[in-house]
PDB file of N, CA and C in Angstrom:
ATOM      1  N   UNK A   1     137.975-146.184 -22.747  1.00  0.00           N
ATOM      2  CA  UNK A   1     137.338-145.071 -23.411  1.00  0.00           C
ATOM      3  C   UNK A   1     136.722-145.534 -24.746  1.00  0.00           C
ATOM      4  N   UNK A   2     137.557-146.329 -25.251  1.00  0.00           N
ATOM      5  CA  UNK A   2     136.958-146.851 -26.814  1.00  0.00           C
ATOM      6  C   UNK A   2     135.337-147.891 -26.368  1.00  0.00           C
ATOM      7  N   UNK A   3     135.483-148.602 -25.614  1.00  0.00           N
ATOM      8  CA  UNK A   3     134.561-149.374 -25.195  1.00  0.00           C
ATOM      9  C   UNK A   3     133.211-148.244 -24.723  1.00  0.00           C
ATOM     10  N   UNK A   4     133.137-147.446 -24.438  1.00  0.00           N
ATOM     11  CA  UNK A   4     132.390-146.212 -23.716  1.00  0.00           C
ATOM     12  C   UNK A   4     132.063-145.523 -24.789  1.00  0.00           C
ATOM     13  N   UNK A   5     132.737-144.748 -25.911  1.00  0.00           N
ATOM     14  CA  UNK A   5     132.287-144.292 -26.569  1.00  0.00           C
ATOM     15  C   UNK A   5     131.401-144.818 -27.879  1.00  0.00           C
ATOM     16  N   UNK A   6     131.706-146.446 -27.731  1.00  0.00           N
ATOM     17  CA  UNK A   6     131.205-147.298 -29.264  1.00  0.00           C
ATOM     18  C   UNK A   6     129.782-147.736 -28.681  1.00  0.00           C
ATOM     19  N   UNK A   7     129.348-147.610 -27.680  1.00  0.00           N
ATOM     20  CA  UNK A   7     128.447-148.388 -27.064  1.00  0.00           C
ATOM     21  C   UNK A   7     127.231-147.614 -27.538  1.00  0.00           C
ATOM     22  N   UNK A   8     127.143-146.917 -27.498  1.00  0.00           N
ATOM     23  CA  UNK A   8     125.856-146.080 -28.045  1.00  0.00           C
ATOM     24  C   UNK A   8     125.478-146.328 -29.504  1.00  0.00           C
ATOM     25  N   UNK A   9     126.513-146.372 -29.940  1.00  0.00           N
ATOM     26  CA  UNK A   9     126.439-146.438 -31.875  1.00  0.00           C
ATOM     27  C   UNK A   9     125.694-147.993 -31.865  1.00  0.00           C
ATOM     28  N   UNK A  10     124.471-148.649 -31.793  1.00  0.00           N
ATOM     29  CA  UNK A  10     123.780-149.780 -31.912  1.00  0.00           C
ATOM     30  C   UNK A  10     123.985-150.442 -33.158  1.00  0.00           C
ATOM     31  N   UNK A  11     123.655-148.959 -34.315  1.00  0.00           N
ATOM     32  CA  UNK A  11     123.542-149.530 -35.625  1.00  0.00           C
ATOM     33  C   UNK A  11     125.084-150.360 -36.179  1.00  0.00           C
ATOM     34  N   UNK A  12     126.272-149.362 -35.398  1.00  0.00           N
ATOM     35  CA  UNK A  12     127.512-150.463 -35.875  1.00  0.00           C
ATOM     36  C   UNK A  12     127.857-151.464 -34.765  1.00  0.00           C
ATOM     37  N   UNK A  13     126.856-151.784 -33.383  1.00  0.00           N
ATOM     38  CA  UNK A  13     127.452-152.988 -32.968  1.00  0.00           C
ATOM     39  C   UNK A  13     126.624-154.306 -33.591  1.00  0.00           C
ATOM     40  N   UNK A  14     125.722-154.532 -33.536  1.00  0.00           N
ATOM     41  CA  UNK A  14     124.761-155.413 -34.439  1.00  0.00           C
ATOM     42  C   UNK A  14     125.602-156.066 -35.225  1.00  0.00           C
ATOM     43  N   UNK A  15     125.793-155.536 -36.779  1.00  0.00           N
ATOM     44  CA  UNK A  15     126.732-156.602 -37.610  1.00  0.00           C
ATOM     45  C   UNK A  15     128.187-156.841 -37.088  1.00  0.00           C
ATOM     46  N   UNK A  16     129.063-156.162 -36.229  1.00  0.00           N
ATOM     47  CA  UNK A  16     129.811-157.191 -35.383  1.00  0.00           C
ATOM     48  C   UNK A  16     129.491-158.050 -34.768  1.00  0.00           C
ATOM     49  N   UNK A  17     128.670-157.929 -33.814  1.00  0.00           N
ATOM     50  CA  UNK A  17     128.065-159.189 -32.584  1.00  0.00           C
ATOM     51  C   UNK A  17     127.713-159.863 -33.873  1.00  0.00           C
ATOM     52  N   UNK A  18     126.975-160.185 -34.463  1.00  0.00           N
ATOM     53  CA  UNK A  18     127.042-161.142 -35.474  1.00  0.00           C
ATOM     54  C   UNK A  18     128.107-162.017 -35.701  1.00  0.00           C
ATOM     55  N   UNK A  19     129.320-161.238 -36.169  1.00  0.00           N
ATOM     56  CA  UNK A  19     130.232-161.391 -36.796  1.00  0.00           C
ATOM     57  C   UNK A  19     130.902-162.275 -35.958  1.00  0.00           C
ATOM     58  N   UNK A  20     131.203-161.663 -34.357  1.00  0.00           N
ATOM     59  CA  UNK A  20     131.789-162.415 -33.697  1.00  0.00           C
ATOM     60  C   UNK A  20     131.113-163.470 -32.972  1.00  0.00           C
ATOM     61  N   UNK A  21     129.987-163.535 -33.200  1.00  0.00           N
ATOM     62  CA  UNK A  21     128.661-164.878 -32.549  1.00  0.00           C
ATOM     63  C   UNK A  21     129.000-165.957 -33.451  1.00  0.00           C
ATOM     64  N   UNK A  22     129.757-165.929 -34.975  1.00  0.00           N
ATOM     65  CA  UNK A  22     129.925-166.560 -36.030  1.00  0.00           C
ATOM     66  C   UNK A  22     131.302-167.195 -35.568  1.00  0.00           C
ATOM     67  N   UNK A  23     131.829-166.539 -35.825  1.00  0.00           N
ATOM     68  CA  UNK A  23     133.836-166.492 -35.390  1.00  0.00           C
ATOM     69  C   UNK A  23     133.609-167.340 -33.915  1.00  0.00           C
ATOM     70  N   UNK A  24     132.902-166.916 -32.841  1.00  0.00           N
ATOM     71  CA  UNK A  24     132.867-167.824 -31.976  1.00  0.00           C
ATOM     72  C   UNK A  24     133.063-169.376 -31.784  1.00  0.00           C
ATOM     73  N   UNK A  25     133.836-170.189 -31.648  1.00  0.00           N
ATOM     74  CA  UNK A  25     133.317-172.047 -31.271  1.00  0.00           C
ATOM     75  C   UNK A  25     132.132-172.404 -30.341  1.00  0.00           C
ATOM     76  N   UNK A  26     131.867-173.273 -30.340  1.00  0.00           N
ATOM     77  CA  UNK A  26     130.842-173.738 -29.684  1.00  0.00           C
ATOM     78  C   UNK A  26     131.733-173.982 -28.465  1.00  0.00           C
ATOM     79  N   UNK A  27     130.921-174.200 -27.053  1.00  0.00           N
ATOM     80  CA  UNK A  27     131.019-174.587 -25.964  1.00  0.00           C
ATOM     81  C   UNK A  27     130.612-175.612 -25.700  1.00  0.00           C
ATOM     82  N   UNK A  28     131.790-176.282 -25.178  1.00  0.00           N
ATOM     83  CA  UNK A  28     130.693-178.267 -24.487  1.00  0.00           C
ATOM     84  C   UNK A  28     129.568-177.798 -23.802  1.00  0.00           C
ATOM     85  N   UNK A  29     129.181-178.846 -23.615  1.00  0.00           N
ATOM     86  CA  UNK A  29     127.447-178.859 -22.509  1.00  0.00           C
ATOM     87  C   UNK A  29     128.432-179.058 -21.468  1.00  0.00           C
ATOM     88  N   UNK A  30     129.245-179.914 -21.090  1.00  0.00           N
ATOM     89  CA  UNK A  30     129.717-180.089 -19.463  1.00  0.00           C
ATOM     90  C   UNK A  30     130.591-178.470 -19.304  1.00  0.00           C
ATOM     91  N   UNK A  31     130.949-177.835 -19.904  1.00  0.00           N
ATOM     92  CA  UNK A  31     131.444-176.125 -19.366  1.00  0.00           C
ATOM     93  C   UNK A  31     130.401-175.509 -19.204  1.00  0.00           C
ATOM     94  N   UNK A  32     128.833-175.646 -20.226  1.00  0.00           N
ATOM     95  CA  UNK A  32     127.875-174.866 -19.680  1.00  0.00           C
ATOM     96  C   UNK A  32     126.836-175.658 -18.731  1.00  0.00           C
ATOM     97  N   UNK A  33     127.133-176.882 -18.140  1.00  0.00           N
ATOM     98  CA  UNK A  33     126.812-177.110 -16.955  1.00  0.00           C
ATOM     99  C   UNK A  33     127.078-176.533 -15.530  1.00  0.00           C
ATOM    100  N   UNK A  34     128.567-176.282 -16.231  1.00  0.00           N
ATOM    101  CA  UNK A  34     128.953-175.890 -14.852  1.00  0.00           C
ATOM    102  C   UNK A  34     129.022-174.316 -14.319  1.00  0.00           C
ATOM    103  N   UNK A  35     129.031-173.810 -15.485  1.00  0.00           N
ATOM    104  CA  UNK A  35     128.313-172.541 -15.780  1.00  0.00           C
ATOM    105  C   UNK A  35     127.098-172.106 -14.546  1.00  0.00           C
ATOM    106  N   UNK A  36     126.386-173.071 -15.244  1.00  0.00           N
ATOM    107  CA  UNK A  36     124.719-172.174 -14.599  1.00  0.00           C
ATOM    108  C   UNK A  36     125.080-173.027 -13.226  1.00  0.00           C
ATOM    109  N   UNK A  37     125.486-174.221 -12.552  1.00  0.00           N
ATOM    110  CA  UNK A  37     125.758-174.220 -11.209  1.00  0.00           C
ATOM    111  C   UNK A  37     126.498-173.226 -10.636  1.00  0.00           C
ATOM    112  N   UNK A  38     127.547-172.602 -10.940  1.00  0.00           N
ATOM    113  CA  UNK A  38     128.017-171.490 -10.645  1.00  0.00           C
ATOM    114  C   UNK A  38     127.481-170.405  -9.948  1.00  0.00           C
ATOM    115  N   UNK A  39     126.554-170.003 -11.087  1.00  0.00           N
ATOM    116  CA  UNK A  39     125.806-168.371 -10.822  1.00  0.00           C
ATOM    117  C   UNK A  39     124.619-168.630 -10.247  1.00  0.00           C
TER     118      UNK A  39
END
């Protein structure tokens, strides 16, 4: 329900996704190799 109701509000997901695009680590190239063979 929380996920459903925040989704609309754009203006407060923006500076999170930021936030957590930051907070994120990087990914090897050989996990996102195997990635796109995957899908």
């Amino acid at each position: 329900c929380y996920r459903f109701n925040r989704r609309f509000q754009l203006e407060d997901m923006l500076p999170r996704l930021g936030y957590m695009a930051m907070r994120t680590p990087p990914m090897p190239a050989c996990l996102l190799k195997l990635a796109e063979g995957y899908g």
